[in-house]
N, C-alpha and C. Protein backbone atom coordinates (compact mmCIF):
# COMPACT_ATOMS: atom_id res chain seq x y z
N UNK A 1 -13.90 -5.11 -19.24
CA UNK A 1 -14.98 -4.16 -19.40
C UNK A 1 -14.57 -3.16 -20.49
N UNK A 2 -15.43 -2.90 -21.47
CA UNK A 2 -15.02 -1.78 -22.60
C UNK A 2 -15.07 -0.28 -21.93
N UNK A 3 -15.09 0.15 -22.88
CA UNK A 3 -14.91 1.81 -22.47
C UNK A 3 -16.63 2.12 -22.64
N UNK A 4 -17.61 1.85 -23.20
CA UNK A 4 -18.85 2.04 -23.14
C UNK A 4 -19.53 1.05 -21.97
N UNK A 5 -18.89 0.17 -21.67
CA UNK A 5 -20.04 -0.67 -20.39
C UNK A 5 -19.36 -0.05 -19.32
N UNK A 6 -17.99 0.75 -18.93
CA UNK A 6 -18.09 1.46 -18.10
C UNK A 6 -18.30 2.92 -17.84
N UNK A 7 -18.16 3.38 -19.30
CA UNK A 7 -19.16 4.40 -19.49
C UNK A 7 -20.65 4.62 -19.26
N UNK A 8 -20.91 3.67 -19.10
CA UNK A 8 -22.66 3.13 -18.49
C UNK A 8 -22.96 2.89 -16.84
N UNK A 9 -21.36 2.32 -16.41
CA UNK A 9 -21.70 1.72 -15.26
C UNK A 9 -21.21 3.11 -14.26
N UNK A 10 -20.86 4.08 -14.52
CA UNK A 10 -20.26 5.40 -13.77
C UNK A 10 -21.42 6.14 -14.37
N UNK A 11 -22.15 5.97 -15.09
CA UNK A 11 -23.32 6.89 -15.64
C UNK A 11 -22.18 8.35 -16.14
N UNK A 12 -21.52 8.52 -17.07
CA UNK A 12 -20.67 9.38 -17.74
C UNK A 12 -20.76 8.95 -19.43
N UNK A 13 -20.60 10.51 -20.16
CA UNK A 13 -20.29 10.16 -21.35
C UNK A 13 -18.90 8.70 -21.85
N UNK A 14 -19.43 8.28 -22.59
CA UNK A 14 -17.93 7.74 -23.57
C UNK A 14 -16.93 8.76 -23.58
N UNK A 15 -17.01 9.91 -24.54
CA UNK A 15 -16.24 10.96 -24.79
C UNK A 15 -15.52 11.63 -22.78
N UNK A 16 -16.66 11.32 -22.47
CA UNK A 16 -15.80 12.26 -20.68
C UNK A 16 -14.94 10.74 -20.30
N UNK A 17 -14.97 9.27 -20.11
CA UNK A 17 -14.60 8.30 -20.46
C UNK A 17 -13.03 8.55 -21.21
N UNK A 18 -12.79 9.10 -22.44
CA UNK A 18 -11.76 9.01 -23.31
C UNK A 18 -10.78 10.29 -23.03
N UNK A 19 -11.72 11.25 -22.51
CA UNK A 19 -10.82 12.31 -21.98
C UNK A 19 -9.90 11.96 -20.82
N UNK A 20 -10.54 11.42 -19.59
CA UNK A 20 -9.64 10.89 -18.35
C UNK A 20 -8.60 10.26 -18.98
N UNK A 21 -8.77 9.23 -19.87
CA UNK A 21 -8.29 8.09 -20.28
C UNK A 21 -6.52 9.11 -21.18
N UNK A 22 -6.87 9.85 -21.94
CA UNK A 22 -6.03 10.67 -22.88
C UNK A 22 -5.65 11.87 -22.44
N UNK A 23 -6.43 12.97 -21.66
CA UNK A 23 -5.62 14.15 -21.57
C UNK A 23 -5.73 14.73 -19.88
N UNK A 24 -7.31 14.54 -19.56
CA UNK A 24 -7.99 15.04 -18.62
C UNK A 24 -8.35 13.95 -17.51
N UNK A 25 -6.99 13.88 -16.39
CA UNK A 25 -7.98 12.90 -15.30
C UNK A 25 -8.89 13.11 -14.70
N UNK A 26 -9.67 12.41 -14.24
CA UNK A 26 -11.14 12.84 -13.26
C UNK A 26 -10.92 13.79 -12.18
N UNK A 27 -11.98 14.83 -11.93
CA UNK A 27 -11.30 15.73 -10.67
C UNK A 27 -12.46 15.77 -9.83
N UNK A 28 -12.57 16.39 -8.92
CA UNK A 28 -13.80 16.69 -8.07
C UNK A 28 -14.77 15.28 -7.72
N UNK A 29 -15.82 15.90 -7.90
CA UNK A 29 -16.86 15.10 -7.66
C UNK A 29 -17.14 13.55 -8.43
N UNK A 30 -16.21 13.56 -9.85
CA UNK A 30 -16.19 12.52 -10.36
C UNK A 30 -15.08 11.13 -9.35
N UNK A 31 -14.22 11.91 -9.13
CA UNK A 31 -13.13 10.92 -7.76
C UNK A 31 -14.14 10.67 -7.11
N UNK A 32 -14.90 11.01 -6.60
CA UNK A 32 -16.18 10.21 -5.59
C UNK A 32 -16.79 9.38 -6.11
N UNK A 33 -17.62 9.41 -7.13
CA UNK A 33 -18.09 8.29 -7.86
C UNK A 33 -17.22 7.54 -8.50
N UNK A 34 -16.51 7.30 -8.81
CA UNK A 34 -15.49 6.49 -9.48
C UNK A 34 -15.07 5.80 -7.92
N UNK A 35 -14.45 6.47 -6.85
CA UNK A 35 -14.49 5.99 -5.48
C UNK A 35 -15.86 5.45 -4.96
N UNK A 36 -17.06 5.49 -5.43
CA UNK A 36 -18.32 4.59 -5.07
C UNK A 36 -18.15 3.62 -6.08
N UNK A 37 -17.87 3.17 -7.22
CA UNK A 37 -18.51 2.42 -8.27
C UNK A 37 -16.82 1.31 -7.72
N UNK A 38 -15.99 1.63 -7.63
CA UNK A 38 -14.67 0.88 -6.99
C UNK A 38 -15.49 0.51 -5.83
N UNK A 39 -16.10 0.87 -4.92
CA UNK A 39 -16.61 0.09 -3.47
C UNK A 39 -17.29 -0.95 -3.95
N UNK A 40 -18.43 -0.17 -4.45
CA UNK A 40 -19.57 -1.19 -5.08
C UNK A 40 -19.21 -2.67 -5.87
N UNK A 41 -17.50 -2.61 -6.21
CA UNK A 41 -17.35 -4.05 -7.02
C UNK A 41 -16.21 -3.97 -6.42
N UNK A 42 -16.58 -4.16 -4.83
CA UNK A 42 -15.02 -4.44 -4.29
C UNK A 42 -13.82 -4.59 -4.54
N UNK A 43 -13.41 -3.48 -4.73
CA UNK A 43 -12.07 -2.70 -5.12
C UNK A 43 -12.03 -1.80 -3.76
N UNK A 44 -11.89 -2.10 -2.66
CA UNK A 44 -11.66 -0.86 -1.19
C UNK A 44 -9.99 -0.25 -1.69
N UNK A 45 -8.88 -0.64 -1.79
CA UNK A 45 -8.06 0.28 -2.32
C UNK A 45 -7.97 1.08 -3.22
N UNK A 46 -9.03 0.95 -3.99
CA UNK A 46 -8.78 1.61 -5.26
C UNK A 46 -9.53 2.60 -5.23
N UNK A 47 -10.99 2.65 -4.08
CA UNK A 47 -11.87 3.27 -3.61
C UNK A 47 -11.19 4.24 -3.08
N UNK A 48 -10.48 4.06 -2.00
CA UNK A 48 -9.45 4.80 -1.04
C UNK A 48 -8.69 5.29 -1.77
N UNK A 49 -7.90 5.05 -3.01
CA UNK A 49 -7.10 6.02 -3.30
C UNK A 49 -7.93 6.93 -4.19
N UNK A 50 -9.02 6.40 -4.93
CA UNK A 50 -9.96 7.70 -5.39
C UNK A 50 -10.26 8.82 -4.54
N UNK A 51 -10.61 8.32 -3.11
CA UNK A 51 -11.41 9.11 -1.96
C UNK A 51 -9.54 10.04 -1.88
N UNK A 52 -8.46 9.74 -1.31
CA UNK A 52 -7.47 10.25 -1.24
C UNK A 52 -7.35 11.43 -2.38
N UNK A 53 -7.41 11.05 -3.64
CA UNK A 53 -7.16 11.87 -4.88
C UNK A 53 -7.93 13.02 -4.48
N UNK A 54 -9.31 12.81 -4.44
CA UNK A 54 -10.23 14.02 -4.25
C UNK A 54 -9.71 14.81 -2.67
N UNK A 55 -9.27 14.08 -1.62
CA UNK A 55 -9.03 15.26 -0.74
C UNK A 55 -7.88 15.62 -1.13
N UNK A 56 -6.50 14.89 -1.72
CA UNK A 56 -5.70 15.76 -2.14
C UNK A 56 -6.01 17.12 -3.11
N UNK A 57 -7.25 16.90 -3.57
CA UNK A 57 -7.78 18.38 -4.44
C UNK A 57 -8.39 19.53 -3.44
N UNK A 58 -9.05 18.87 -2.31
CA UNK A 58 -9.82 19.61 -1.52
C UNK A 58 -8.90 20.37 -0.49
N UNK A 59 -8.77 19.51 0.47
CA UNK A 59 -7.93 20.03 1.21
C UNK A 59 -7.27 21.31 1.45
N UNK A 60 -6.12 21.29 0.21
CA UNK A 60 -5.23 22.72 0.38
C UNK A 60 -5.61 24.13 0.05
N UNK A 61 -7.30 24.07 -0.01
CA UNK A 61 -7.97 25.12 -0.62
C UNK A 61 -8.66 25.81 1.27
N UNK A 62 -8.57 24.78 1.77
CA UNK A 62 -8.58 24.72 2.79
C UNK A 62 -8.46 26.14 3.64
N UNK A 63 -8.90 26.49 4.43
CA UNK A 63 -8.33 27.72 5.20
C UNK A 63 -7.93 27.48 6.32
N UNK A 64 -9.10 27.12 6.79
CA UNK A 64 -9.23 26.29 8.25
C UNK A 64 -9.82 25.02 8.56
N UNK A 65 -10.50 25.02 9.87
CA UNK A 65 -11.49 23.41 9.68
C UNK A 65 -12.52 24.34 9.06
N UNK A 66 -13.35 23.05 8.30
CA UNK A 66 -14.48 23.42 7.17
C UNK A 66 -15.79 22.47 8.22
N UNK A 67 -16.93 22.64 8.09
CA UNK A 67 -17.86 21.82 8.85
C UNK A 67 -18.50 21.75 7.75
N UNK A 68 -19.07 20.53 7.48
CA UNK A 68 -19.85 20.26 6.76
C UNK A 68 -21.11 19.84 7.66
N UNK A 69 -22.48 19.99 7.58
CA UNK A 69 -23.58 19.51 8.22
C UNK A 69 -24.37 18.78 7.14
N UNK A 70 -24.90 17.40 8.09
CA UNK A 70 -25.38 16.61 7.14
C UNK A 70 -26.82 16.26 7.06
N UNK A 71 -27.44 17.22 8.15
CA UNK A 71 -29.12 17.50 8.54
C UNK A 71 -29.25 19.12 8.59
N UNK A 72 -30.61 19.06 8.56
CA UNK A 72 -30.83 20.53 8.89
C UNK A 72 -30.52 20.81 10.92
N UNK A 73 -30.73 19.83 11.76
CA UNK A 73 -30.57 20.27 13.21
C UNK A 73 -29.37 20.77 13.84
N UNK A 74 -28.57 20.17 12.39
CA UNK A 74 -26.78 20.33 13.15
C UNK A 74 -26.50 18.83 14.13
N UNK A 75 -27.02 18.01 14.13
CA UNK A 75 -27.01 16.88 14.95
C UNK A 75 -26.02 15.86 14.28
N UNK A 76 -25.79 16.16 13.19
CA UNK A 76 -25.00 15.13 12.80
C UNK A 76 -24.06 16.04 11.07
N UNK A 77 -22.98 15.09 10.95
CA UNK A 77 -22.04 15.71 9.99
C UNK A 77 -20.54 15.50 9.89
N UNK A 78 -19.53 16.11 9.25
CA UNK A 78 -18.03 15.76 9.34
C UNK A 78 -17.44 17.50 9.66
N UNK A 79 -16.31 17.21 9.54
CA UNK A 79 -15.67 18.55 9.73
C UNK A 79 -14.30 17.80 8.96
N UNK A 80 -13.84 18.65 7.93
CA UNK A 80 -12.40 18.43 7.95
C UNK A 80 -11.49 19.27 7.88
N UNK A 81 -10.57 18.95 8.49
CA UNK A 81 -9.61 19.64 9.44
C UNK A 81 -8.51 19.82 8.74
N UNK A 82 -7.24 21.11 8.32
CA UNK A 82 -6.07 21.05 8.15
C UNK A 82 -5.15 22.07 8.97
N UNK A 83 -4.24 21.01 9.35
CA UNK A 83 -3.03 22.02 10.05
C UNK A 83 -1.72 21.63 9.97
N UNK A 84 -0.72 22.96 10.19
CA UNK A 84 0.72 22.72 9.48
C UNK A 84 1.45 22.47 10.47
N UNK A 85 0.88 22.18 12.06
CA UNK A 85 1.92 21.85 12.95
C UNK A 85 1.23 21.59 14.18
N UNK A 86 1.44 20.74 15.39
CA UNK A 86 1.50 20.48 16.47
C UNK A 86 0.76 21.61 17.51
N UNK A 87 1.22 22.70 17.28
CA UNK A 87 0.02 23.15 18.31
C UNK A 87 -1.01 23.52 17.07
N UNK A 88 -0.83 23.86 16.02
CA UNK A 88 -1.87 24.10 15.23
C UNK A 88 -3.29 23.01 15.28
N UNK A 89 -2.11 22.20 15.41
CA UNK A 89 -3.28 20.31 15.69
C UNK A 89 -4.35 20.17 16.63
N UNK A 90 -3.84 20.47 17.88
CA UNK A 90 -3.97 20.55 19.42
C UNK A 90 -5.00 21.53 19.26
N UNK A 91 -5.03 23.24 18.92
CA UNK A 91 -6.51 23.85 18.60
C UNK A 91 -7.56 23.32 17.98
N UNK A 92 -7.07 22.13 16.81
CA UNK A 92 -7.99 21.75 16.03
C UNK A 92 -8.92 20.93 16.40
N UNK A 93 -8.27 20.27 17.41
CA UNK A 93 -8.71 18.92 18.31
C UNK A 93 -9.60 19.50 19.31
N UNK A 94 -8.89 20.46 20.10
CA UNK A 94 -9.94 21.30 21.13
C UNK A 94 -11.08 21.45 20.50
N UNK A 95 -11.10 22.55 18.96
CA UNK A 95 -12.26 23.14 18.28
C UNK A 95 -13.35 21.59 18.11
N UNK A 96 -12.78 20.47 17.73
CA UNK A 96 -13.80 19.70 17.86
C UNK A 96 -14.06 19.00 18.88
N UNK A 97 -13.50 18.99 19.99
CA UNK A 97 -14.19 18.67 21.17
C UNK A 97 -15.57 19.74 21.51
N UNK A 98 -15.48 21.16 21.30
CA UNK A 98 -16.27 22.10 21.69
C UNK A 98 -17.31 21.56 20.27
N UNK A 99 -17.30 21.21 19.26
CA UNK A 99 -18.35 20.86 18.30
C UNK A 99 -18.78 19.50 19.26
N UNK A 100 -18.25 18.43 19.48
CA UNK A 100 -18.83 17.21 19.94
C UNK A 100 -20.08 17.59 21.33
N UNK A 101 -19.36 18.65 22.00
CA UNK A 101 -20.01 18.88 23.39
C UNK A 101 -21.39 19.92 22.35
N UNK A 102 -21.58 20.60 21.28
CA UNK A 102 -22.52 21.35 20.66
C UNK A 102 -23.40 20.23 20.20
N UNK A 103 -22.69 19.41 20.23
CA UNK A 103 -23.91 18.19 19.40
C UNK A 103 -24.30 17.31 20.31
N UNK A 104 -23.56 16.91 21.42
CA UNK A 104 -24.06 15.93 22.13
C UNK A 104 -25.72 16.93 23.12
N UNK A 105 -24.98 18.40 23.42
CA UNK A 105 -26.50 19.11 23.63
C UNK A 105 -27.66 19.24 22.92
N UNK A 106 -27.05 19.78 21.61
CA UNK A 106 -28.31 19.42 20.55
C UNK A 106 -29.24 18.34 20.45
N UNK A 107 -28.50 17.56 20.50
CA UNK A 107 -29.15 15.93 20.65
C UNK A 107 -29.81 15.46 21.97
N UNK A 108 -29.76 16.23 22.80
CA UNK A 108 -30.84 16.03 23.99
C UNK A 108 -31.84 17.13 23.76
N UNK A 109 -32.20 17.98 22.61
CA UNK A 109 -33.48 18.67 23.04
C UNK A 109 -34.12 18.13 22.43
């Protein structure tokens, strides 16, 4: 594949293309698509280590758990979680048990 048919197939400039390639690797939101367009032509490792790259960016910005919601009801979504130790873990785990029991109520009204 050239540098313009996959410049086409990630929907990105050539020039944003030659930058990764030479000075500037992909960061953010581009690791996701580059991690979709690897799924999409079955590449799952290569997907996964894109998806990895981007939480290694996310992550340590981190404070606490982050919730993301993926409806307006709160019925559904991710949360991701960081902690530096064992009981730190153990709160984290509680905190989303008390989210699972918020959603499994939500989801009966």
């Amino acid at each position: 594949m050239t540098q313009q048919q996959f410049s086409n197939a990630v929907e990105k400039t050539l020039g944003t293309i030659a930058v990764w390639e030479t000075s500037k690797p992909p960061r953010g939101e581009a690791l996701l698509d580059l991690a979709e367009f690897a799924w999409r032509n079955q590449h799952a490792a290569l997907s996964r280590d894109f998806e990895l790259l981007f939480l290694d960016e996310v992550i340590p910005r981190l404070n606490g758990p982050t919730l993301f919601r993926t409806n307006d009801d709160g019925t559904s979504g991710f949360m991701l979680v960081r902690f530096d130790n064992l009981e730190e873990a153990r709160r984290r785990v509680q905190s989303m048990h008390r989210l699972v029991n918020h959603l499994e109520e939500a989801a009966k009204q």
